[in-house]
Structure formats: C-alpha cells, structure tokens
C-alpha atoms as a PDB file:
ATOM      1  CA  UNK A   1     -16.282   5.324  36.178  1.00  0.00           C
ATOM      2  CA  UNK A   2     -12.963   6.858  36.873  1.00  0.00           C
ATOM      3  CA  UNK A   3     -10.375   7.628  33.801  1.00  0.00           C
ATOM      4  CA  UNK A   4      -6.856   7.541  33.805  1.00  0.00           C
ATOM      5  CA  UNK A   5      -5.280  10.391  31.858  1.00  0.00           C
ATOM      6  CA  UNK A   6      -3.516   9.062  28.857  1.00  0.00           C
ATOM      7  CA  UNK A   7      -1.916  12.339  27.108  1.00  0.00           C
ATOM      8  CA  UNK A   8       0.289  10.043  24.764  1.00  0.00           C
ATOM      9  CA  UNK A   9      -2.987   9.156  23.359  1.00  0.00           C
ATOM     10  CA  UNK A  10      -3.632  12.680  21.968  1.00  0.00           C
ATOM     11  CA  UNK A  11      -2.554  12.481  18.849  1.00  0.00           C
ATOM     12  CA  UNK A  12      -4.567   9.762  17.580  1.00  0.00           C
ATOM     13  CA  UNK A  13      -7.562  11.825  18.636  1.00  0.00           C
ATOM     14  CA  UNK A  14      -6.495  14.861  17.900  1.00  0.00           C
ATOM     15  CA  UNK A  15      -5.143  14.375  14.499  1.00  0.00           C
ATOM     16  CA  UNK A  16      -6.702  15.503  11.241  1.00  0.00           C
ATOM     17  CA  UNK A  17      -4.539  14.467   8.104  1.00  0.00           C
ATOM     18  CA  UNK A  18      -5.958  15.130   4.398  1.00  0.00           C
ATOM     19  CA  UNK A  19      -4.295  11.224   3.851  1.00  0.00           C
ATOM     20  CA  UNK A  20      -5.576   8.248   5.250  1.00  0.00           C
ATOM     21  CA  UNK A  21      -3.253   7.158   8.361  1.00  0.00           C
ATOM     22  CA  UNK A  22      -2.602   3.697   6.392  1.00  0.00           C
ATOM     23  CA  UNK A  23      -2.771   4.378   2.847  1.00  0.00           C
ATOM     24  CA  UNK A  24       0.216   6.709   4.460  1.00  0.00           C
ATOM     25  CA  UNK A  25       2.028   3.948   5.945  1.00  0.00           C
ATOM     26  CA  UNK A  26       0.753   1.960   2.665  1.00  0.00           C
ATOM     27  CA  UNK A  27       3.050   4.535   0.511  1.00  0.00           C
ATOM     28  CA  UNK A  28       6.262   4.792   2.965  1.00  0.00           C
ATOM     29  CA  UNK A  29       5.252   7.602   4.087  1.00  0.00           C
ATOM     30  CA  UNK A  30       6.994   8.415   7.593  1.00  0.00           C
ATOM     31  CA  UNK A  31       3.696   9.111   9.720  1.00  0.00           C
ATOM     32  CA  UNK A  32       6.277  11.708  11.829  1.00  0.00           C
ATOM     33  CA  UNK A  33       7.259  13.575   9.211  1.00  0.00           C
ATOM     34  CA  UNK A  34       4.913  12.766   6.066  1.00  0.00           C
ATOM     35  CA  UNK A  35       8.007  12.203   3.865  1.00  0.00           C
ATOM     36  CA  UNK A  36       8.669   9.597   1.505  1.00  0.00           C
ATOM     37  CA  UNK A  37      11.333   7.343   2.773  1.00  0.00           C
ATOM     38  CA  UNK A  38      12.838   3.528   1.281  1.00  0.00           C
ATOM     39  CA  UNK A  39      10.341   1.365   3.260  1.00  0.00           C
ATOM     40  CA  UNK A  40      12.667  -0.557   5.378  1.00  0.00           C
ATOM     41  CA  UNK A  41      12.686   3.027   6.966  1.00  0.00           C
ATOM     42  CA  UNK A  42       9.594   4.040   7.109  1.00  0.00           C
ATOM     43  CA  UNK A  43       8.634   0.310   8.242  1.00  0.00           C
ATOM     44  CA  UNK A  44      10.360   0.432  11.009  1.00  0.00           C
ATOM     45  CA  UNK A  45       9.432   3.855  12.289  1.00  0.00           C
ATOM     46  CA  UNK A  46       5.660   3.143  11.593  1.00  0.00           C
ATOM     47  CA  UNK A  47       6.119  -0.324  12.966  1.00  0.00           C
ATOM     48  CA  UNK A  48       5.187  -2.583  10.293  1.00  0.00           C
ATOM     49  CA  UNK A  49       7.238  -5.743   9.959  1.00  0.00           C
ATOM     50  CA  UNK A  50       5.395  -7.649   6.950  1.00  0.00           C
ATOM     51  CA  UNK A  51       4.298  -6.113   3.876  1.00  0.00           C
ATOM     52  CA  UNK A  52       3.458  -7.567   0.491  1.00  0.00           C
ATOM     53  CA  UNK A  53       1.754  -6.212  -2.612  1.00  0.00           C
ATOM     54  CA  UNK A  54      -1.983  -6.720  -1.664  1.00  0.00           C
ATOM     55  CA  UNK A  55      -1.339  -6.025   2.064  1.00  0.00           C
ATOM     56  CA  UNK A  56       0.901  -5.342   4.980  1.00  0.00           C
ATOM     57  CA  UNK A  57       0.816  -5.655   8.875  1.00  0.00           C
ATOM     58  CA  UNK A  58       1.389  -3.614  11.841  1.00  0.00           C
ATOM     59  CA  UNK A  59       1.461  -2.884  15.143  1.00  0.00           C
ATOM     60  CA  UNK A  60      -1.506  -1.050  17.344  1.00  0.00           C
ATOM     61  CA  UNK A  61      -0.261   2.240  18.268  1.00  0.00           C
ATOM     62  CA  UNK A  62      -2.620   1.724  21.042  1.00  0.00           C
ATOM     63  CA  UNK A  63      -2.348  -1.901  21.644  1.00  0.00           C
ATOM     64  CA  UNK A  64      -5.500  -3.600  23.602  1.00  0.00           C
ATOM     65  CA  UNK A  65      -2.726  -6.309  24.970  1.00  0.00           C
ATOM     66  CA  UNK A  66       0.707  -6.536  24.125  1.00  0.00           C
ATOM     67  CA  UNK A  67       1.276  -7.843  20.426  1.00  0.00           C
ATOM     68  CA  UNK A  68      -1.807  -6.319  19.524  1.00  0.00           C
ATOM     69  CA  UNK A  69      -1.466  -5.848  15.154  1.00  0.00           C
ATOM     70  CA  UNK A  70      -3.644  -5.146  12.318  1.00  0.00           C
ATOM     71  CA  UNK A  71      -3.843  -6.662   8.870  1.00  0.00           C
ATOM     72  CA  UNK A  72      -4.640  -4.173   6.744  1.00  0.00           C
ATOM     73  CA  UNK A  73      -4.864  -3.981   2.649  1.00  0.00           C
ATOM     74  CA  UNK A  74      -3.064  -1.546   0.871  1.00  0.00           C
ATOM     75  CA  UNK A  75      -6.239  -0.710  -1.319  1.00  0.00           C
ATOM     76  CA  UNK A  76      -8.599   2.244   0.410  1.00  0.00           C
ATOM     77  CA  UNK A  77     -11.934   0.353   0.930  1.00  0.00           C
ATOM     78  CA  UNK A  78     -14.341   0.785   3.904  1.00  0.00           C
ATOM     79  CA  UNK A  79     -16.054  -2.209   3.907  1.00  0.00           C
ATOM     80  CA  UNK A  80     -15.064  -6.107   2.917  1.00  0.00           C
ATOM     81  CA  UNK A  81     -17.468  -7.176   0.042  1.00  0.00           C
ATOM     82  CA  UNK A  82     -15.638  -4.433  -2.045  1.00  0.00           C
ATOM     83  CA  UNK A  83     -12.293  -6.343  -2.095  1.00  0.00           C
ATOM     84  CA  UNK A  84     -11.308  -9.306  -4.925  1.00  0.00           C
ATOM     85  CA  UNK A  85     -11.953 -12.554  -3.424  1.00  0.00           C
ATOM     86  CA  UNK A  86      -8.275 -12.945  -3.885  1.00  0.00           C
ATOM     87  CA  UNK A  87      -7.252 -10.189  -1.570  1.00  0.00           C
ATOM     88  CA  UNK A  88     -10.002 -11.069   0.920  1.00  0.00           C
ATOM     89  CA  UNK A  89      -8.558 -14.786   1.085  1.00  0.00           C
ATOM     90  CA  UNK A  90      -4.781 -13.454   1.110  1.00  0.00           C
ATOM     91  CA  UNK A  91      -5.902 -11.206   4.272  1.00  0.00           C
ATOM     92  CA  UNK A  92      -7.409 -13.937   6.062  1.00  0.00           C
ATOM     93  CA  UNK A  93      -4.555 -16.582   4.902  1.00  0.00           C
ATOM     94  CA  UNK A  94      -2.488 -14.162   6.779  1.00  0.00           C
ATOM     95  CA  UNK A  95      -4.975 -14.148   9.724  1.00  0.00           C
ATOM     96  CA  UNK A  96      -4.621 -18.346   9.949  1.00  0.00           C
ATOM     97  CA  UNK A  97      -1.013 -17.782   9.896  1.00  0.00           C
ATOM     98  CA  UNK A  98      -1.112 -14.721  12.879  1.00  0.00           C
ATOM     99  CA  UNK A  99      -2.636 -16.327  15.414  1.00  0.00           C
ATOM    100  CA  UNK A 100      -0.184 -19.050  15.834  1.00  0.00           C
ATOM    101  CA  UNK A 101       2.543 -16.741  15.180  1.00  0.00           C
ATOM    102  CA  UNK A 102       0.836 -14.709  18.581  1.00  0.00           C
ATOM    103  CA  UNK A 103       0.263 -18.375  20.206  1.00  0.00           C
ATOM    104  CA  UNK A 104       4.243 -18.263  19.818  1.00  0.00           C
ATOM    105  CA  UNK A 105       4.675 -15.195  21.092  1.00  0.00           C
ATOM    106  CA  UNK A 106       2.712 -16.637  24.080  1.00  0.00           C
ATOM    107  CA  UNK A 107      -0.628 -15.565  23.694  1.00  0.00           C
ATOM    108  CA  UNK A 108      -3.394 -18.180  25.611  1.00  0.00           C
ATOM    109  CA  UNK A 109      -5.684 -17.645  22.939  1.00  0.00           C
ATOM    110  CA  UNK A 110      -6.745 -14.672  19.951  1.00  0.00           C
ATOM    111  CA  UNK A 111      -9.362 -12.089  18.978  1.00  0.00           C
ATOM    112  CA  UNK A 112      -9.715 -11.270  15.530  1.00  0.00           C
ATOM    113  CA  UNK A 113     -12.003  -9.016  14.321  1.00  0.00           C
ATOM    114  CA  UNK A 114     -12.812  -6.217  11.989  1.00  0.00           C
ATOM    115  CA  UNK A 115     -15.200  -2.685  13.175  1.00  0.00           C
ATOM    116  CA  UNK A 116     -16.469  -2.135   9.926  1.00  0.00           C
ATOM    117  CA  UNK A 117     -17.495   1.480   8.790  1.00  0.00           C
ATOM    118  CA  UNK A 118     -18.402   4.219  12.146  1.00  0.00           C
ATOM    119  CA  UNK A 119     -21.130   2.417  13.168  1.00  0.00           C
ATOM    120  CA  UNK A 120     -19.462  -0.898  13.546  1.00  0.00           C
ATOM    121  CA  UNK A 121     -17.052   1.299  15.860  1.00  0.00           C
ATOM    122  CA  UNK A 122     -13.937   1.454  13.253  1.00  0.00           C
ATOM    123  CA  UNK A 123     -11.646   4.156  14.759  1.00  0.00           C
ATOM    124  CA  UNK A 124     -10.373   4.687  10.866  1.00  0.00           C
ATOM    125  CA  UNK A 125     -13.897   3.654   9.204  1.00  0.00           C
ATOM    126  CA  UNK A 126     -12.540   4.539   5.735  1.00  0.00           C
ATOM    127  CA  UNK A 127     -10.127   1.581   5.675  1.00  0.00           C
ATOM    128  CA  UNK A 128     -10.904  -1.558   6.597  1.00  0.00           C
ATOM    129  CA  UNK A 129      -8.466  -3.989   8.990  1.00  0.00           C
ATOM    130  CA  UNK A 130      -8.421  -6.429  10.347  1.00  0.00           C
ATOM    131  CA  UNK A 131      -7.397  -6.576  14.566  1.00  0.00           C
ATOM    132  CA  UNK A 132      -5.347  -9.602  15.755  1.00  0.00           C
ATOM    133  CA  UNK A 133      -5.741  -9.294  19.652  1.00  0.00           C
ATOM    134  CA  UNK A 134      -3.345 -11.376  21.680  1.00  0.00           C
ATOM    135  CA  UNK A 135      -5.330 -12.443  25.218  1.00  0.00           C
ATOM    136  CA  UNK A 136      -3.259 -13.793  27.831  1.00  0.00           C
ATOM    137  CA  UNK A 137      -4.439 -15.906  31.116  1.00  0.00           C
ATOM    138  CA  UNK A 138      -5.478 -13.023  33.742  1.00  0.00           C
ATOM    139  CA  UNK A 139      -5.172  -9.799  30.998  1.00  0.00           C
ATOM    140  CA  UNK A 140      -8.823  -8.947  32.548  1.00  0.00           C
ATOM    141  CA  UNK A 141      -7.999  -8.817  35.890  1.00  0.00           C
ATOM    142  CA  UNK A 142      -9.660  -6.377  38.928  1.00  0.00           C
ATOM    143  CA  UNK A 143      -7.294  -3.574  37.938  1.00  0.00           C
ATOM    144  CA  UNK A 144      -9.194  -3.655  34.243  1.00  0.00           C
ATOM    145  CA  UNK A 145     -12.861  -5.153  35.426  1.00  0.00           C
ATOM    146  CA  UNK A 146     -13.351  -2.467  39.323  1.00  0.00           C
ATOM    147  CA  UNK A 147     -10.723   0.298  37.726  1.00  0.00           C
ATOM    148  CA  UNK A 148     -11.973   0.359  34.145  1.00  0.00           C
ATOM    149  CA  UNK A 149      -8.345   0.724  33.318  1.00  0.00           C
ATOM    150  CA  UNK A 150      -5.728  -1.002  31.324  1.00  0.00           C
ATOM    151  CA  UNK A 151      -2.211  -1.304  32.635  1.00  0.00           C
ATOM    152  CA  UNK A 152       0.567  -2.125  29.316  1.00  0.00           C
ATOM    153  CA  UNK A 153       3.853  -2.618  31.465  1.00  0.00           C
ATOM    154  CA  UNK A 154       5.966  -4.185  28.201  1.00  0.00           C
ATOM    155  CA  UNK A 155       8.298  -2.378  26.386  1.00  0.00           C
ATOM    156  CA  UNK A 156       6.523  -1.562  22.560  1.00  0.00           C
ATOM    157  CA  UNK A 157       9.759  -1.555  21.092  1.00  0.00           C
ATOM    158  CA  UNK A 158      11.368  -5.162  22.011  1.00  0.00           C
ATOM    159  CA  UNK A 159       7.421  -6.939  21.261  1.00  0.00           C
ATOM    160  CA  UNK A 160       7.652  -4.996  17.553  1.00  0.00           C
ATOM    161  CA  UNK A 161      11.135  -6.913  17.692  1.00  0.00           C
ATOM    162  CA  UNK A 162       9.780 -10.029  18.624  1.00  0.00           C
ATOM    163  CA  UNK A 163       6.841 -10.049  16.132  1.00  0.00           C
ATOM    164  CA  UNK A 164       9.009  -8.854  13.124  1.00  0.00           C
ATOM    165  CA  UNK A 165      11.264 -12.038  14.080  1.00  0.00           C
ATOM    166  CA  UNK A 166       8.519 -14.474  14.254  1.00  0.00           C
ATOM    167  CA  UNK A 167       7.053 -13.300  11.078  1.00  0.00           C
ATOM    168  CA  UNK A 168       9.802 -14.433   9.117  1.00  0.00           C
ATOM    169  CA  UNK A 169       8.978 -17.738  10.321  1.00  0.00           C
ATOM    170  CA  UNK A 170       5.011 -17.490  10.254  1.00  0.00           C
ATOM    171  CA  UNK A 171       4.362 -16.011   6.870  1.00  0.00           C
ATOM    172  CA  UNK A 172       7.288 -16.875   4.751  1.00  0.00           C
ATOM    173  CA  UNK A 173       5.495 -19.824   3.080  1.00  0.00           C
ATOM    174  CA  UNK A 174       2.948 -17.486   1.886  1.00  0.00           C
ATOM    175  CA  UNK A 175       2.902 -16.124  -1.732  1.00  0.00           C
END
C-alpha cells in the first residue's frame, strides 16, 4: 500500500485536549482558540450550520466525500442506549431529514452510520455521532480502489455554504 502524506491531518491526530472536541463545539467554544464566543461565531468557524437544544450538526473536518456531516447530541454519552428515547428519535428525525437534504445537494445515494465506543472504530469514542456520508456515482474510482487514496478537489468552504442553505429548508419543520 502506498500513502499519501496528508500533514493538514495532524492535528486531529496529534491533538490532546482535557475537553471533548464536541462538547467544545457543543459550548461555543472556538476549537482555534478555546474561547467562548456568541455561537453564530463560533458556528461558523467550527462549521456547524444547525443546532438545537438536544443536538447540533456539522461538518467532517476530514470529510470521506464532499458534504460529509455528523449529527451529534450535545449530551457526553459514548454509547446510544444511554440517551432518552426522545433525543434518540430527535437525532434520527434529523437523520430522515439529512439524507434528502444531501440527495439535494446531489448525492446518488447516503451512508449513515455510527462507530460506537474504540472498538466499533469511533475516532472520538467518548461521544457518540452519528456520520451522514454523501456517495456520489464513481466516488470509488481506480484512483481510490489501485491507489488506496482519496482525492477531495471541492472547495470545504462553499459545500459548508451550501449545506447551511439547504438546512434551512430541510430541518425547519422540525421542533
């Protein structure tokens, strides 16, 4: 197998914080500078574009396909029988509701899926989320199946854009 050197990628390995990545981003906390800012700040730096008070949604920092996003709750849990039934059907309302906003966006179809705890492969195994995965016609091509390698040739910054706008649309009906 060959590897492609990814440096960008260093800080998500790399980092050790005493606060959970998303119970930071949970709080407004600007992941850059651990402050506290007003939310519509710190949303937009951190890259979430819905939020509610049970749980909020934002983009992979290391997207799998372009408009890769997590649902995530605000509560720290590790595992899903430990949420309410109430939050666990609010998540996956919001689920129903994310893969046609990402069939808008132009995805062919959708993975969803949760890695729960380290030995289900969660990168952050101390809170759950849940992955929306966007899969477009020819997104495992040779270049990914003989090169073991992902190309992302999008700009992150106008597809954060895109999905903030749709959500307004997709999950405004929801209480």
């Amino acid at each position: 197998m060959d590897y492609l050197y990814a440096p960008w990628r260093s800080d998500y390995f790399g980092s050790k914080q005493d606060l959970c990545v998303f119970c930071a981003i949970s709080k407004g906390l600007n992941l850059h500078t651990n402050a506290k800012q007003d939310f519509s700040l710190s949303d937009e730096t951190n890259r979430v574009f819905y939020r509610d008070s049970k749980i909020f949604c934002v983009m992979n920092k290391f997207p799998y396909t372009p408009g890769h996003f997590l649902i995530i709750p605000h509560q720290h849990i590790h595992s899903p029988e430990l949420l309410s039934l109430d939050t666990w059907l609010h998540l996956q309302t919001f689920a129903q509701k994310g893969v046609a906003l990402l069939k808008e966006f132009g995805a062919s179809g959708v993975n969803l899926g949760m890695n729960i705890e380290k030995a289900g492969g969660a990168g952050i195994p101390d809170h759950l989320h849940l992955h929306l995965v966007p899969r477009y016609i020819g997104d495992t091509n040779f270049f990914t199946t003989i090169g073991d390698t992902r190309a992302y040739g999008v700009d992150f910054d106008k597809i954060f854009k895109r999905i903030k706008a749709l959500s307004k649309t997709h999950f405004r009906s929801i209480n």
